[in-house]
Protein backbone atom coordinates (compact mmCIF):
# COMPACT_ATOMS: atom_id res chain seq x y z
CA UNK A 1 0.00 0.00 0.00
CA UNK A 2 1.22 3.71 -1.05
CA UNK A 3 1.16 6.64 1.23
CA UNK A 4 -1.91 7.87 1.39
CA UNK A 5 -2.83 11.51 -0.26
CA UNK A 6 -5.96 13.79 -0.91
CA UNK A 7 -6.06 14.13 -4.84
CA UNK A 8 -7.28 17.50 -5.62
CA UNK A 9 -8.75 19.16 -8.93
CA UNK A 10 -10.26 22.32 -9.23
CA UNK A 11 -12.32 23.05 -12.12
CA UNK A 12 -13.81 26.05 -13.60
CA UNK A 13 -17.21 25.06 -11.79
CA UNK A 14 -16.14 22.17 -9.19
CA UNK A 15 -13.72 21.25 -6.65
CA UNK A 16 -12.95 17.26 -7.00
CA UNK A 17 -10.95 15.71 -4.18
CA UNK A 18 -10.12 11.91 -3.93
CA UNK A 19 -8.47 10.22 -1.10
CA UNK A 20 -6.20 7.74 -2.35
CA UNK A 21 -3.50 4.96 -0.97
CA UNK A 22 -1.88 3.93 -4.15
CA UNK A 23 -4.29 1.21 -4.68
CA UNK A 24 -7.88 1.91 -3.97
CA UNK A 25 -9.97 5.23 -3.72
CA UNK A 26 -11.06 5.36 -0.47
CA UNK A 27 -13.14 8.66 -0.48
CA UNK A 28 -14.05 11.07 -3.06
CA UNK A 29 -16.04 14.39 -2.54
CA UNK A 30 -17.28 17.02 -5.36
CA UNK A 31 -18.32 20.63 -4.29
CA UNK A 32 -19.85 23.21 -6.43
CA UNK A 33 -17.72 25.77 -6.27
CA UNK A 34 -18.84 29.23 -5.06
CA UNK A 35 -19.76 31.69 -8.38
CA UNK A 36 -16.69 34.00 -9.07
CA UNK A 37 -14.11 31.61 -7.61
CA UNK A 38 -12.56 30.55 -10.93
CA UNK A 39 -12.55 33.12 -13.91
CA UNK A 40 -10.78 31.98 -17.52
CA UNK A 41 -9.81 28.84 -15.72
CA UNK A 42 -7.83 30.79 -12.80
CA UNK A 43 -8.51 31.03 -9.10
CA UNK A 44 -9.62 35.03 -8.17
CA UNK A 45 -8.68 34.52 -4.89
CA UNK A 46 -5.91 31.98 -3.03
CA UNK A 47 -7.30 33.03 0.12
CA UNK A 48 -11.19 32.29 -0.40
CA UNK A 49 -10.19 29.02 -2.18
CA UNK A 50 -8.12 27.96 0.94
CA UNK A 51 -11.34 28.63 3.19
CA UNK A 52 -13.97 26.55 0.42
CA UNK A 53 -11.18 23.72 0.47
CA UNK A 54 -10.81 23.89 4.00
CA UNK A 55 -14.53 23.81 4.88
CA UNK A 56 -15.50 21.43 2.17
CA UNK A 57 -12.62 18.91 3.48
CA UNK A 58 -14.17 19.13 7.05
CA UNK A 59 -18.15 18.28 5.53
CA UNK A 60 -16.60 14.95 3.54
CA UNK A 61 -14.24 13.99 6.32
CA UNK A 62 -11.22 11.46 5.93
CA UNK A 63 -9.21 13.92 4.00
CA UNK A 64 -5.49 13.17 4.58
CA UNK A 65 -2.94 16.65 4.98
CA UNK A 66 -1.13 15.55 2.29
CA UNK A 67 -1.98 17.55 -1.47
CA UNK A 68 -1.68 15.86 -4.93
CA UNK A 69 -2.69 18.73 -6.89
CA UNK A 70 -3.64 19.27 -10.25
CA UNK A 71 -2.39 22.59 -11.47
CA UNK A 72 -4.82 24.74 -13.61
CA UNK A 73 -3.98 24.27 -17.30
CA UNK A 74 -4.07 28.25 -17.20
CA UNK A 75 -1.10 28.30 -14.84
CA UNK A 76 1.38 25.75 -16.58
CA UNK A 77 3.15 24.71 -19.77
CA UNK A 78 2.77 21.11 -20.41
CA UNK A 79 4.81 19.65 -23.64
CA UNK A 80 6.16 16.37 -24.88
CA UNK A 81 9.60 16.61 -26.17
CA UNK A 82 12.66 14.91 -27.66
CA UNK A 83 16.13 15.73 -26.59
CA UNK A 84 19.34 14.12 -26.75
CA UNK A 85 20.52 11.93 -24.01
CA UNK A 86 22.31 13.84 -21.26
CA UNK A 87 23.03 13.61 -17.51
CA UNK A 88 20.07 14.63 -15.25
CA UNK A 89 22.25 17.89 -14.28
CA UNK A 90 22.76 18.87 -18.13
CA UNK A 91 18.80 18.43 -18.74
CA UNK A 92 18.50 20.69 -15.76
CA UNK A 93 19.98 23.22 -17.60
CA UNK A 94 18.75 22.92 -21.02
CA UNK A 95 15.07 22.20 -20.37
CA UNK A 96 14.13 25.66 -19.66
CA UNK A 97 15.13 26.75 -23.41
CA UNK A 98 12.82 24.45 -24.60
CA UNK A 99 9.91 26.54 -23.17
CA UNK A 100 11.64 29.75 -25.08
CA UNK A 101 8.38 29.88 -26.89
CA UNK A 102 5.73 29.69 -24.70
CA UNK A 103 7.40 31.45 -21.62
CA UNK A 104 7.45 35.70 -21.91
CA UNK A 105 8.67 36.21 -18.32
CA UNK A 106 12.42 35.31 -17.46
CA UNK A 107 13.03 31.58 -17.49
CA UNK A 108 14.27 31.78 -13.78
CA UNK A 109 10.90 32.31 -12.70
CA UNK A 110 9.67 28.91 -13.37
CA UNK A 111 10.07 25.66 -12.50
CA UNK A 112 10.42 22.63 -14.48
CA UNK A 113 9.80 19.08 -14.19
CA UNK A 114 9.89 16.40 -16.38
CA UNK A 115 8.74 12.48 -16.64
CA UNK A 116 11.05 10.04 -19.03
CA UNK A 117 8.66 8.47 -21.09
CA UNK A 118 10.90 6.15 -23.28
CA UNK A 119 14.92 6.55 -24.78
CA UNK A 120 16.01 5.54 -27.48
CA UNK A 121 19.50 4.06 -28.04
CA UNK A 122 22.29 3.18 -31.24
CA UNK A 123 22.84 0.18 -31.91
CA UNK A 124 25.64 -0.62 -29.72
CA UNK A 125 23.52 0.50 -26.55
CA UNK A 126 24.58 4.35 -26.13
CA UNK A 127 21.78 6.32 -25.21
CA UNK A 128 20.75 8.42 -27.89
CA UNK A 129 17.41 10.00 -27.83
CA UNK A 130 14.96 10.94 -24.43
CA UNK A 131 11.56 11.04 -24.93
CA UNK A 132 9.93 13.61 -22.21
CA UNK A 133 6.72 15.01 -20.62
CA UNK A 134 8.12 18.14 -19.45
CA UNK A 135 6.35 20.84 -17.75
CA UNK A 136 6.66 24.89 -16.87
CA UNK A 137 5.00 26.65 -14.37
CA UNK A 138 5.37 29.77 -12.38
CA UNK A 139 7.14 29.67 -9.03
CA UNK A 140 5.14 32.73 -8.12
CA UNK A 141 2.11 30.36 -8.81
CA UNK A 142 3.40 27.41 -6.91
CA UNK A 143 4.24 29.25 -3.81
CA UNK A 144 0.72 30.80 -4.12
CA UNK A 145 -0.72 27.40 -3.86
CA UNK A 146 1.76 26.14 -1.26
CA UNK A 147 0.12 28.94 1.06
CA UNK A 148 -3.12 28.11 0.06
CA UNK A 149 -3.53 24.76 1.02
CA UNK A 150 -1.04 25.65 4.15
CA UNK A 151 -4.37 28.32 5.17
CA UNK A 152 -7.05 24.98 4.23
CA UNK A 153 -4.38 22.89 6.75
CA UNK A 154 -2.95 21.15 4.47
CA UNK A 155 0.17 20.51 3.29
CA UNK A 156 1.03 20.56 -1.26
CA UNK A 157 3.02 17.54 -1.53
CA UNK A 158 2.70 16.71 -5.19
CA UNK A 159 1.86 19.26 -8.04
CA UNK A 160 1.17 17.92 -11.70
CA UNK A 161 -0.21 18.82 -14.65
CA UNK A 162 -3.42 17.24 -15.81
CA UNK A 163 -1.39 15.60 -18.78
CA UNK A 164 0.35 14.22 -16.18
CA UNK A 165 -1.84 12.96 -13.83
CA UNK A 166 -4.07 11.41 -16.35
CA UNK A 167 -1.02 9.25 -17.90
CA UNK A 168 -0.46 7.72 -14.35
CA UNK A 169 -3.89 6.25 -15.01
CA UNK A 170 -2.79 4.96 -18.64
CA UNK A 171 0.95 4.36 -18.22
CA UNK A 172 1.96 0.51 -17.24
CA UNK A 173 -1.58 -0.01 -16.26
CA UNK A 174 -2.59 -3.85 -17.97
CA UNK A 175 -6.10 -2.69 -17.87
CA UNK A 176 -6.04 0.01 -20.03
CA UNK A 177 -5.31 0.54 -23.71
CA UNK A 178 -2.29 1.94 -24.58
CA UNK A 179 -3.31 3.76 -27.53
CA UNK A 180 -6.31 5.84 -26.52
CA UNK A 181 -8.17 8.98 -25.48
CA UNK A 182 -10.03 9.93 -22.64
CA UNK A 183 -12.59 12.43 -23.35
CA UNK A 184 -13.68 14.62 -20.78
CA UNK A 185 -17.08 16.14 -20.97
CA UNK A 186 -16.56 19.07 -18.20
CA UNK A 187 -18.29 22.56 -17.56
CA UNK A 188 -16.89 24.60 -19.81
CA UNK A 189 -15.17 22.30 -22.57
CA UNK A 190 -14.80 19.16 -24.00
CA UNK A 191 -10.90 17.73 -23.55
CA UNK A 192 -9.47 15.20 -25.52
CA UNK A 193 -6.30 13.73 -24.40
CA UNK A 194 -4.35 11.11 -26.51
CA UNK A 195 -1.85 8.62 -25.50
CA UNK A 196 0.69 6.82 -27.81
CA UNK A 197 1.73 3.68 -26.02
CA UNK A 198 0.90 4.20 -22.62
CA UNK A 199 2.54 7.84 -23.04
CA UNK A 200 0.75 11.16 -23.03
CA UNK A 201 1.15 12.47 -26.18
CA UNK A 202 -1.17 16.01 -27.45
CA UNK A 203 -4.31 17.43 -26.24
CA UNK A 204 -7.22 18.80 -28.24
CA UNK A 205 -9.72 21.11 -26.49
CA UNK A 206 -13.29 21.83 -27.75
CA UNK A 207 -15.11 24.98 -26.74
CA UNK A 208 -18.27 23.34 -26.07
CA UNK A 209 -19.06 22.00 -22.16
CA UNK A 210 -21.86 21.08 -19.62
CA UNK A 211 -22.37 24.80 -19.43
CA UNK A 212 -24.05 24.70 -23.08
CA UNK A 213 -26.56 22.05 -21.87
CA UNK A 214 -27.51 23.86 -18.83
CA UNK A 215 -28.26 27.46 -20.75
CA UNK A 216 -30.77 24.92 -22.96
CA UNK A 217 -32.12 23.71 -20.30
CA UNK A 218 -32.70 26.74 -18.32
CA UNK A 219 -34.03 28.61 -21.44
CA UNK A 220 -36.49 25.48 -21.66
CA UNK A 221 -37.59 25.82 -17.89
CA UNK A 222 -36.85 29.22 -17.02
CA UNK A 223 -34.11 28.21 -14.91
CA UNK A 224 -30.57 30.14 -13.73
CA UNK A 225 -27.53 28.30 -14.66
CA UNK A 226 -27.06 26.84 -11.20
CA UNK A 227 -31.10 25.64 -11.04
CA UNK A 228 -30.58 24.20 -14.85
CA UNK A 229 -27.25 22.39 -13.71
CA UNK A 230 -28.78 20.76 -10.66
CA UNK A 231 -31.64 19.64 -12.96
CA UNK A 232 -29.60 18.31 -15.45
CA UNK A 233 -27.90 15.99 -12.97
CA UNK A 234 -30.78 14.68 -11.48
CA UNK A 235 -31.73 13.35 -14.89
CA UNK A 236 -33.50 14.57 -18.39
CA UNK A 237 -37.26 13.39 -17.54
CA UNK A 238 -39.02 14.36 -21.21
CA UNK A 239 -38.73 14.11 -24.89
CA UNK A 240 -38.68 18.39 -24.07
CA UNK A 241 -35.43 17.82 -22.76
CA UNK A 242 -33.65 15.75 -24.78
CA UNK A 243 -35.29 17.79 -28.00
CA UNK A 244 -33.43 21.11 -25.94
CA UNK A 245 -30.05 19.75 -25.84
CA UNK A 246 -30.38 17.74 -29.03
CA UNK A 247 -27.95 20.43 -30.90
CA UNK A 248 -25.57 20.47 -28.66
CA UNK A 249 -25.32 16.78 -28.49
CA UNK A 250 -24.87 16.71 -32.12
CA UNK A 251 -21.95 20.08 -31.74
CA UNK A 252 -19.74 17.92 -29.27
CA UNK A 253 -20.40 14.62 -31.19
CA UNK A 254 -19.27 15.94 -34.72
CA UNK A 255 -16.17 18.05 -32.98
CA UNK A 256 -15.05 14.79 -31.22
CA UNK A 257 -14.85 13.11 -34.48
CA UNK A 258 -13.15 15.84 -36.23
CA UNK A 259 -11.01 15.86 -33.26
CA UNK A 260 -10.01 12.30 -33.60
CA UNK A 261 -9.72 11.96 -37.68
CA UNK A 262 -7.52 14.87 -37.14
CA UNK A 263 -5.25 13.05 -34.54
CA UNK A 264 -5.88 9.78 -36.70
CA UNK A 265 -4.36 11.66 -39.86
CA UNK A 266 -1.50 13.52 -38.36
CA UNK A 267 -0.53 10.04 -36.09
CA UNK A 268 -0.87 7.18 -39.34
CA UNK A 269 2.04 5.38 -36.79
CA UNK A 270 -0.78 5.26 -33.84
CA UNK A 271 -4.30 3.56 -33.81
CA UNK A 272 -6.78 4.79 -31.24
CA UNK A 273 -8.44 2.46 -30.34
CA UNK A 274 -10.35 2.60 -27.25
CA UNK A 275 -12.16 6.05 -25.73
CA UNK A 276 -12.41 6.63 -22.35
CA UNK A 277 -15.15 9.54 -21.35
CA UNK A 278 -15.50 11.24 -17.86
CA UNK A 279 -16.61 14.82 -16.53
CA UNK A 280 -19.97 15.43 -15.91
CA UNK A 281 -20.86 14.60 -19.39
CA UNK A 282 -19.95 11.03 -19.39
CA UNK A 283 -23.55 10.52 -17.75
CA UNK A 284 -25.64 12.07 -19.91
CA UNK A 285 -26.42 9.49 -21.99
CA UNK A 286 -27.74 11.09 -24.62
CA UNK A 287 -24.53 12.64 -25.61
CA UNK A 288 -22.41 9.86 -24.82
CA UNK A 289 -25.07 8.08 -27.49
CA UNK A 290 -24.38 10.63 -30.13
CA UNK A 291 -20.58 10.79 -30.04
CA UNK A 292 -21.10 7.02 -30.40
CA UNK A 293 -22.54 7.97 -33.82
CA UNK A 294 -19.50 10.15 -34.53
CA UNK A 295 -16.94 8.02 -33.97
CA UNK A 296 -15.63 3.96 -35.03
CA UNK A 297 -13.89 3.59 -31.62
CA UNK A 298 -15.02 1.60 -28.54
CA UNK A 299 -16.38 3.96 -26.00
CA UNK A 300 -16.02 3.22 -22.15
CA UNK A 301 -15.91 4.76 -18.59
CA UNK A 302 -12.72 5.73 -17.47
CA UNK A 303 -14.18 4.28 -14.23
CA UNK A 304 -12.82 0.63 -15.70
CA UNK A 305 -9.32 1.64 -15.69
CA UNK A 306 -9.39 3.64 -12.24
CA UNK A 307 -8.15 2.08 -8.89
CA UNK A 308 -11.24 0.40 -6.91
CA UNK A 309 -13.46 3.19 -4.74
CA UNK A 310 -14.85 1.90 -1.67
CA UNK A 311 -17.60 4.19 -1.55
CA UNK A 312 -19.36 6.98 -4.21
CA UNK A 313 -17.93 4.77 -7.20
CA UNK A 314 -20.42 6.70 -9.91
CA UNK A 315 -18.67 9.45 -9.04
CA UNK A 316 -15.17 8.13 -10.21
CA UNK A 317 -15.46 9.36 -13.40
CA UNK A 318 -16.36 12.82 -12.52
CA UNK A 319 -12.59 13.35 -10.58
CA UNK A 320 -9.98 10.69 -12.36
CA UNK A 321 -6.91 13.34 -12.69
CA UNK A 322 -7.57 14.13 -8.93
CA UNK A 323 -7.18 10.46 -8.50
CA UNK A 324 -4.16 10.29 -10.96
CA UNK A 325 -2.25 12.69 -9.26
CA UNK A 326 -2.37 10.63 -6.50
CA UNK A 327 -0.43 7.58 -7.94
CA UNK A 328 3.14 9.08 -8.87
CA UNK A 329 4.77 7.78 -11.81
CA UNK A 330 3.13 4.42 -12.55
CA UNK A 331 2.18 1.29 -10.88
């Protein structure tokens, strides 16, 4: 058994936290997070979000001190990379310049991490070629979370990017498919991540989420967006319903085929062959229906390739890169 940590992901609309041991999920807890919290997929305030985490942690109970987080694609750089084979001190020093284009600040004000995901080698046996998931993000931005979950009494023992948490689901795990996507089907977007071999490879992000449902819905019933989204998860009941979100069933479904011919084109060397879908939107069936329609790939729950839960297990799929960041680098 692992050492046990609290797994936590904050979306744009809700805070996922999973308690996990390396082997099992032991508790997981979603909270709606308070409006104005997030904006453009960025927390507005460290301090209230270290209060919300705080008191939401005391409501679920069993949260351990110890933070996996998942940091806010807004707030880091996530690439996979090739670069020669060199000493961990030399890659030290030249990793930085291979965030030259995406980084406008000084490159001393970041950190950088990486994960080897393969090498290749000449024929004799020399190292030759590193294969990377490598990672920026701003130390001003770490240390702010390092005081926030300090303030919500805890303590921000692991820090990851989604990429990365979600490939500790994938990587070395016999249940899973080593060439797939997951496809998560969250509040504001739809997220497609690919993996080559077990390996994170590129991420494609459509700007159509949960939040598109709920305006339907809420222009249907005269709901807010908070009213529509608590109706929408306690299930479509009419024919008025599904005839309300019917387009933007159809939006997601087509984009999420584009999406993967696109990959499919670009990648001839890599078959796809398996989905997984989470988020929110992985149980509305009548979406997950449609982007059957879209797409000749089998479709499952992440849920299948997730450590066991002992308790809320439908809501698995709603938090697996809180429960990725959990698991370090592979089984």
């Amino acid at each position: 058994m692992g050492k046990t940590y609290t797994g936590i992901d904050i979306g744009s609309s809700t805070l996922k936290m999973a308690v996990c041991d390396g082997g099992s999920i032991r508790k997981i807890a979603l909270e709606e997070l308070p409006e104005g919290l997030m904006s453009e997929g960025r927390i507005t305030s460290f301090e209230a979000m270290a209060d919300f985490i705080k008191a939401a942690a005391r409501r679920s109970g069993g949260m351990t001190k110890h933070a996996a987080f998942v940091i806010p694609q807004a707030d880091c750089v996530t690439r996979r990379i090739q670069m020669p084979a060199m000493s961990v001190r030399d890659l030290e020093i030249n990793l930085p310049y291979e965030f030259r284009d995406y980084i406008t600040q000084g490159k001393d004000k970041f950190f950088y991490d990486y994960a080897v995901v393969g090498t290749r080698a000449l024929p004799d046996g020399t190292p030759e070629v590193m294969d990377l998931l490598a990672v920026a993000a701003s130390k001003q931005v770490i240390n702010d979370y390092a005081r926030m979950f300090s303030r919500a009494g805890m303590k921000l023992a692991i820090a990851l990017p989604t990429a990365a948490a979600l490939q500790n689901l994938v990587r070395g795990n016999v249940s899973a498919r080593a060439n797939c996507c997951i496809i998560d089907f969250s509040h504001a977007t739809t997220q497609l991540h690919f993996f080559a071999d077990g390996a994170y490879d590129v991420s494609r992000v459509i700007e159509i989420g949960m939040i598109d449902f709920d305006r339907a819905l809420g222009e249907l019933h005269g709901l807010d967006a908070h009213a529509a989204s608590g109706y929408r998860q306690a299930g479509l009941r009419d024919e008025k319903d599904l005839e309300a979100i019917r387009g933007v069933c159809e939006s997601i479904a087509v984009e999420v085929g584009r999406a993967l011919n696109f990959y499919g084109f670009n990648n001839p060397e890599t078959t796809i062959d398996t989905v997984y879908a989470c988020g929110g939107g992985s149980m509305v069936e009548p979406l997950v229906a449609k982007v059957a329609e879209y797409i000749d790939l089998e479709q499952r729950s992440i849920a299948e390739i997730m450590p066991s839960a002992s308790e809320n297990v439908s809501l698995a799929c709603r938090c697996p890169a809180a429960v990725g960041a959990t698991m370090g680098g592979g089984r």
